[in-house]
N, C-alpha and C. Protein backbone atom coordinates (compact mmCIF):
# COMPACT_ATOMS: atom_id res chain seq x y z
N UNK A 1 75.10 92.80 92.77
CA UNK A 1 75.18 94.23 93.00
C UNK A 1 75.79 94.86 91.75
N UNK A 2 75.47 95.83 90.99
CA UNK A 2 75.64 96.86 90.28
C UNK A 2 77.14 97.21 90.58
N UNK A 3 78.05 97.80 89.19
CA UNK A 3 79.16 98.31 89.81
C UNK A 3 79.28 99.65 90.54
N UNK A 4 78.49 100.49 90.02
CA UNK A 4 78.34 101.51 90.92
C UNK A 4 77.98 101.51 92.12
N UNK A 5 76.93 100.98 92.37
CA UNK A 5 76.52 100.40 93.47
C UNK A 5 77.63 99.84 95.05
N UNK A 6 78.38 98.84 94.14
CA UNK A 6 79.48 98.60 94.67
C UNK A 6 80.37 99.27 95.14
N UNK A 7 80.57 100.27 94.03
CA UNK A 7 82.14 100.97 94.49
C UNK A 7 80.99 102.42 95.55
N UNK A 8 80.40 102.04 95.43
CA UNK A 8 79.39 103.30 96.50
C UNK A 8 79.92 102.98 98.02
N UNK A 9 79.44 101.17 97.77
CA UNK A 9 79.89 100.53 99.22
C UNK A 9 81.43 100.53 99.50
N UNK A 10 81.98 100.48 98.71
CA UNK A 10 83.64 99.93 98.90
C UNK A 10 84.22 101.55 99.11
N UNK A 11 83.87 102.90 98.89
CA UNK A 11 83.89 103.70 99.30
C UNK A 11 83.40 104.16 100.80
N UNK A 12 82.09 103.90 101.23
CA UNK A 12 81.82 104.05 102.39
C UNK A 12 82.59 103.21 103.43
N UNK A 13 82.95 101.88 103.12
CA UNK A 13 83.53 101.25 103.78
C UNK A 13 84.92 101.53 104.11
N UNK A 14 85.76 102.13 102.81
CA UNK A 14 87.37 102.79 103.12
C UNK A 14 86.89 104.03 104.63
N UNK A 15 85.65 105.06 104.04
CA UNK A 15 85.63 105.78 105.06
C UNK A 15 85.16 105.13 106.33
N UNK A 16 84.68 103.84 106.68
CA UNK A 16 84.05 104.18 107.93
C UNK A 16 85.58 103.28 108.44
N UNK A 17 86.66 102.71 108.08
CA UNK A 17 87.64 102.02 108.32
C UNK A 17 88.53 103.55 108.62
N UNK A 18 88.32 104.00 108.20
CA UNK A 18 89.43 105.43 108.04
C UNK A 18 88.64 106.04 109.46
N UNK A 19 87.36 106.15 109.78
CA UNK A 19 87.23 106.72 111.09
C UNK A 19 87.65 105.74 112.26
N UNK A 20 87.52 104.72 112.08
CA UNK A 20 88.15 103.97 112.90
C UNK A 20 89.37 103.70 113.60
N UNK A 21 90.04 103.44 112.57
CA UNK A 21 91.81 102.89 112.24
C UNK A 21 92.35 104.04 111.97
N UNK A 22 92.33 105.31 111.67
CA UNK A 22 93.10 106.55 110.91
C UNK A 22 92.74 106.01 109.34
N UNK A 23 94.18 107.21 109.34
CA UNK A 23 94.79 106.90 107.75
C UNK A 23 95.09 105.68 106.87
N UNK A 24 94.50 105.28 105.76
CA UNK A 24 94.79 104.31 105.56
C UNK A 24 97.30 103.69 105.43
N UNK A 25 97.40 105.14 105.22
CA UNK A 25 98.83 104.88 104.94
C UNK A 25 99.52 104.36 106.58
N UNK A 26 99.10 105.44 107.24
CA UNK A 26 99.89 104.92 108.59
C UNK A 26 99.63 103.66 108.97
N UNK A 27 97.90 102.79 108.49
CA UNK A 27 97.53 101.43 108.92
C UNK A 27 98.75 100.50 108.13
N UNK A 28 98.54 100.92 106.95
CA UNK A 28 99.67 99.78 105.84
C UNK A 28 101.00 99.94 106.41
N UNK A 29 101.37 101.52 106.72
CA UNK A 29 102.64 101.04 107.31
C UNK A 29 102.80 100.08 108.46
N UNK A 30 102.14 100.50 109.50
CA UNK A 30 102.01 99.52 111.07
C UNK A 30 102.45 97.94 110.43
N UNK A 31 101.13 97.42 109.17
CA UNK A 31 101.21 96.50 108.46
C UNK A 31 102.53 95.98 108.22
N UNK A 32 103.43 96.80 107.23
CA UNK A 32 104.49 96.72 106.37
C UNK A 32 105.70 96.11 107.09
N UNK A 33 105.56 97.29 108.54
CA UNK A 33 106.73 97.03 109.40
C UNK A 33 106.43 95.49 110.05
N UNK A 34 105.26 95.33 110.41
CA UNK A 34 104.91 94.13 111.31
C UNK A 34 105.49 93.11 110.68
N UNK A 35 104.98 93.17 109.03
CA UNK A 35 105.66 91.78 108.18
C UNK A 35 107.06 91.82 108.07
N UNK A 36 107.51 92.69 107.62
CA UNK A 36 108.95 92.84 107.82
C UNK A 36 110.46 92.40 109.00
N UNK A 37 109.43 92.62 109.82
CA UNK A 37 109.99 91.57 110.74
C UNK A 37 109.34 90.05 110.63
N UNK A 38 108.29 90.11 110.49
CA UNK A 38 107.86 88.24 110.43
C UNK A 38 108.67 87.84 109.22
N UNK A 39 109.13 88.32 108.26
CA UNK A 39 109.26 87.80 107.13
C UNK A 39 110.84 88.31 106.69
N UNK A 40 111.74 89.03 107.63
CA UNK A 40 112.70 88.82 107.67
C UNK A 40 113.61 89.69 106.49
N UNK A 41 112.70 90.68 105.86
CA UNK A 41 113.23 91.71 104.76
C UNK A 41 112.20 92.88 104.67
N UNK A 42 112.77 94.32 104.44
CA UNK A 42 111.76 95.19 104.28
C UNK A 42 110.41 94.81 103.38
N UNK A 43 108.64 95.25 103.90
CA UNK A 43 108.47 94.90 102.75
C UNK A 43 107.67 96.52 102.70
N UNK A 44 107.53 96.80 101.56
CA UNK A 44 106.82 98.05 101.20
C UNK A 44 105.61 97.86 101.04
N UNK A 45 104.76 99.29 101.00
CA UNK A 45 103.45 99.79 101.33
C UNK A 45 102.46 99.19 99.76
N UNK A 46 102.66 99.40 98.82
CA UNK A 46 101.81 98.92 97.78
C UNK A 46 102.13 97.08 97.91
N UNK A 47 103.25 96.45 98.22
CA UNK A 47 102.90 95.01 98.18
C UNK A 47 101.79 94.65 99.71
N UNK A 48 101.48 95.38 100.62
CA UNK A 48 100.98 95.04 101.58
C UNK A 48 99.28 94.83 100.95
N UNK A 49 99.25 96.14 100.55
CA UNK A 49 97.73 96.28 99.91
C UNK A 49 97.79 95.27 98.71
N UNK A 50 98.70 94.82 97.96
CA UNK A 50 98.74 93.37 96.91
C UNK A 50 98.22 92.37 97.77
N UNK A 51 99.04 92.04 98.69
CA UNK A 51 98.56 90.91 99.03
C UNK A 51 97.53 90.66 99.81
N UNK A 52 96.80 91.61 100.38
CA UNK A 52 95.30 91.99 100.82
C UNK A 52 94.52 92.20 99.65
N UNK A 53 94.70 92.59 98.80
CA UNK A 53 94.11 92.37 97.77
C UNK A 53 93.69 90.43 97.14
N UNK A 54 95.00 90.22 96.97
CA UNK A 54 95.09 88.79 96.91
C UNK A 54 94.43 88.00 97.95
N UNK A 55 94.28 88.08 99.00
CA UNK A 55 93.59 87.43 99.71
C UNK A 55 92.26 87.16 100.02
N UNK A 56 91.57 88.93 99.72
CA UNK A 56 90.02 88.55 99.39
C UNK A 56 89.80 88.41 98.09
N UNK A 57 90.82 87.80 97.21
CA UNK A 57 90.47 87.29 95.98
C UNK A 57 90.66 85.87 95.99
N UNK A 58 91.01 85.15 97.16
CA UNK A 58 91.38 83.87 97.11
C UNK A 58 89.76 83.85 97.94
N UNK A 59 89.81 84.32 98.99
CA UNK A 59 88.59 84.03 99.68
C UNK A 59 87.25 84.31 98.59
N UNK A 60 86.73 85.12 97.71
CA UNK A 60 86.02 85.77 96.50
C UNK A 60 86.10 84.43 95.70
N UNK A 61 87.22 83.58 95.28
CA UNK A 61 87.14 82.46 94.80
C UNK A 61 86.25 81.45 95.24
N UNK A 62 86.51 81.01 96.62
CA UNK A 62 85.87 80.38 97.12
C UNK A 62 84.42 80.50 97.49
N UNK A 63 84.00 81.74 97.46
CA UNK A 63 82.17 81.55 97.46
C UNK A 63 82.24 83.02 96.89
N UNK A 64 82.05 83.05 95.28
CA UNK A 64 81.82 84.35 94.82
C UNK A 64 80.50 84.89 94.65
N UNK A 65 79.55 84.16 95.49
CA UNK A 65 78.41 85.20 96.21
C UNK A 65 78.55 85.78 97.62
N UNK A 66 79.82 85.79 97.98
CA UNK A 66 80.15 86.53 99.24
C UNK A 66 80.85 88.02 98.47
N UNK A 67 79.48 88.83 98.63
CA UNK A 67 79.58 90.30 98.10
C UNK A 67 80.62 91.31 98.95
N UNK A 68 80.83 91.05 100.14
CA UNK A 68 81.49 91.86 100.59
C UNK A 68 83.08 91.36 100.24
N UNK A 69 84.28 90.53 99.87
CA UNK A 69 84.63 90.27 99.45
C UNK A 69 85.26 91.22 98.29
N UNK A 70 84.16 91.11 97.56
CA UNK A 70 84.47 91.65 96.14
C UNK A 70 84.67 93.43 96.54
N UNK A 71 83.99 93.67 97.11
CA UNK A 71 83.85 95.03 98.27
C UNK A 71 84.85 95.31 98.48
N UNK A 72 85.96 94.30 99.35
CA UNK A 72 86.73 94.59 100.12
C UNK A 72 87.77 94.84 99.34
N UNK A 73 87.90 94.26 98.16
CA UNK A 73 88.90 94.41 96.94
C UNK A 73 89.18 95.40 96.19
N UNK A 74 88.13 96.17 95.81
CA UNK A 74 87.40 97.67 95.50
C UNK A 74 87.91 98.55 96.17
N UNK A 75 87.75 98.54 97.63
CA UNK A 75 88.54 99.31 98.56
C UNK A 75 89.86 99.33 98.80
N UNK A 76 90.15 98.20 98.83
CA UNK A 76 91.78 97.94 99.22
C UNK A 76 92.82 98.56 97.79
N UNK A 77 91.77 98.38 96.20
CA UNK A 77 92.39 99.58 94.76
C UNK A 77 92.58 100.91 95.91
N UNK A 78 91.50 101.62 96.60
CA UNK A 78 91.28 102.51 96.49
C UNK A 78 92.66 103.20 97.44
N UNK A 79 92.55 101.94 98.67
CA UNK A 79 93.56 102.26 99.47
C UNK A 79 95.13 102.22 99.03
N UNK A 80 95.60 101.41 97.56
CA UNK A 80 96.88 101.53 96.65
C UNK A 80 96.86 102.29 96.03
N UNK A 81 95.65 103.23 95.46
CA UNK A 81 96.24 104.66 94.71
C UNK A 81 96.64 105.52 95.88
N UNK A 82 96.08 105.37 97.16
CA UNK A 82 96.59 106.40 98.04
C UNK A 82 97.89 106.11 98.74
N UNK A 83 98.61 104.78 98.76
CA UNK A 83 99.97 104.53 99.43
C UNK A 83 100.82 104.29 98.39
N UNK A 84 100.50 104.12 96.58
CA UNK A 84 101.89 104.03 96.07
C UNK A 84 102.38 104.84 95.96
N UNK A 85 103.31 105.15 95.41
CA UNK A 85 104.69 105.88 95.15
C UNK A 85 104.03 106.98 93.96
């Protein structure tokens, strides 16, 4: 897939997640707080989207003809310019 192309999809996809789920900030928070207790220290809103990031880059490793993946990574940038600081 084309990069434009891509970020076409990884755009439609933030929106059709955003009609779904809300806002992407209030989702990361729900997120943030949830780990924060599993993990026993505050954690904040841009490491949540890091390590979702990181993760469909570990999965993207493992079969990097799984396009949505790379998609999901695209989106999840899109969703850290909108929750950092």
């Amino acid at each position: 897939m084309k990069g434009d192309a891509m970020l076409r999809r990884a755009a439609a996809v933030v929106g059709e997640r955003r009609a779904l789920y809300g806002d992407p900030r209030r989702s990361m928070e729900a997120v943030a707080r949830r780990w924060s207790i599993t993990l026993g220290h505050p954690v904040m809103l841009a490491p949540v989207v890091l390590c979702l990031i990181d993760l469909k880059l570990a999965r993207f490793a493992c079969d990097p003809s799984h396009e949505d993946s790379i998609v999901d990574v695209a989106g999840y940038a899109a969703v850290l310019g909108e929750v950092a600081p």
